[in-house]
Every structure is written in C-alpha cells, then in structure tokens.
Protein backbone atom coordinates (compact mmCIF):
# COMPACT_ATOMS: atom_id res chain seq x y z
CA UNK A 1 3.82 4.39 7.53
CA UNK A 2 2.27 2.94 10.75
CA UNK A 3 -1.24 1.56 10.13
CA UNK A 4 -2.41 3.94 13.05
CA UNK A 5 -1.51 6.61 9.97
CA UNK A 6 -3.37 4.70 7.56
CA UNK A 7 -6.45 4.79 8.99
CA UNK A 8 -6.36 8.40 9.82
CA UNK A 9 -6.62 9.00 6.23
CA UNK A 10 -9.87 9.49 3.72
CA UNK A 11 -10.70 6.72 1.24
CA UNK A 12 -9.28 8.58 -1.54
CA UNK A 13 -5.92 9.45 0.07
CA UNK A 14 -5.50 5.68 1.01
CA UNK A 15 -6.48 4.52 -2.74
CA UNK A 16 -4.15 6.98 -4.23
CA UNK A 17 -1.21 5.86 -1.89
CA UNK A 18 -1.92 2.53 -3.01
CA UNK A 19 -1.60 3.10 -6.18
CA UNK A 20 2.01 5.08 -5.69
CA UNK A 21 3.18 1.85 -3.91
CA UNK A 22 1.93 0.02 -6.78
CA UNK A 23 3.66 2.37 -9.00
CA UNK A 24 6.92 2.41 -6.69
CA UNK A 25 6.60 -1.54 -7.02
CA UNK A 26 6.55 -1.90 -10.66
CA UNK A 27 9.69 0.56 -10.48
CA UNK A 28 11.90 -1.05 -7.44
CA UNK A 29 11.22 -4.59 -9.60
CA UNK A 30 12.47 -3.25 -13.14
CA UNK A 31 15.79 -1.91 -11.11
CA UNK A 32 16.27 -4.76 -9.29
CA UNK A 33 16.15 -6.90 -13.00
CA UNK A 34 18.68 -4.98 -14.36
CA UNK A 35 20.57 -4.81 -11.45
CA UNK A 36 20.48 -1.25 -10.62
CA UNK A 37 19.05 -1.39 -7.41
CA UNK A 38 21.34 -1.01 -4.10
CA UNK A 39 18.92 -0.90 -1.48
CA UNK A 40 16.65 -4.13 -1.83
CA UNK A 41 15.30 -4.10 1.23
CA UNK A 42 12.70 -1.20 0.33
CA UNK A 43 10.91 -4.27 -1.91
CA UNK A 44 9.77 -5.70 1.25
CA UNK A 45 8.88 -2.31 2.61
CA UNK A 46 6.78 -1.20 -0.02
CA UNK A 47 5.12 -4.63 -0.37
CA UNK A 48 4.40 -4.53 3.15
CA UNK A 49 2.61 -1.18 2.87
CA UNK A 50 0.74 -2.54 -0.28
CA UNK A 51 -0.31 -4.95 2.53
CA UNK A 52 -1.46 -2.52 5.08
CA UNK A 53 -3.36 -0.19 2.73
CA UNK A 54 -4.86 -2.79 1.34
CA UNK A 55 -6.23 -4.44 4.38
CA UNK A 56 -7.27 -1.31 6.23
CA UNK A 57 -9.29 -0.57 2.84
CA UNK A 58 -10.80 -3.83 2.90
CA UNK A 59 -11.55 -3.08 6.30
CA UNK A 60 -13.76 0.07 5.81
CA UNK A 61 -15.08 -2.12 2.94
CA UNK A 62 -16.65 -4.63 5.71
CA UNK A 63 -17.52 -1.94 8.22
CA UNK A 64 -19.66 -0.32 5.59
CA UNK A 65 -21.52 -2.98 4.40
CA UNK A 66 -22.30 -4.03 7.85
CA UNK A 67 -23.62 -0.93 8.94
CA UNK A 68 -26.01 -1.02 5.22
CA UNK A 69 -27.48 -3.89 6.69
C-alpha cells in the first residue's frame, strides 16, 4: 500500500490496518521459526507498512495538536 493510500484513509481504518500488520507480523515470525515460511521477503513488507501507518498516524497526531494550539 502506497502511503498516498494511507492517508486517504480515516483514523480508524489506519489503526485497524495497523493492527492486522501487527497481527500478520506476529504470524509471518512464528512461520519463519519453525521454518514454514517460503516467501520471507513479505517480513520486510509488512514491517515496512507497520512503518508507514505508523508514521502517517503520528503525523495526523502532530497536525492536530498544532492546530489545538
């Protein structure tokens, strides 16, 4: 997902998808322990999107407490 995407989306949609990739995380990292994970690359693509939602988040985080001022 393209971070133009992200920030297209509501508050809730964007905490909810974070906590899926959190979720698909936690998931990826138990296969990948017992060795039942072909495709490791997606480990850096989820954590990457972790990465996006979280900063675009953060982001609407500052923009709102700047405009309360």
């Amino acid at each position: 997902m393209h971070p133009s995407e992200i920030r297209n989306l509501s508050l809730t949609e964007m905490a909810r998808r974070l906590d899926e990739a959190h979720h698909e995380l936690f998931n990826l990292r138990f296969q990948y322990a017992t060795g039942q994970l072909k495709n490791t690359a997606r480990l850096s693509a989820v954590k990457r999107e972790i990465a996006q939602l979280r900063t675009i988040l953060r982001e609407h985080e500052l923009t709102a407490a700047g405009q309360g001022e």
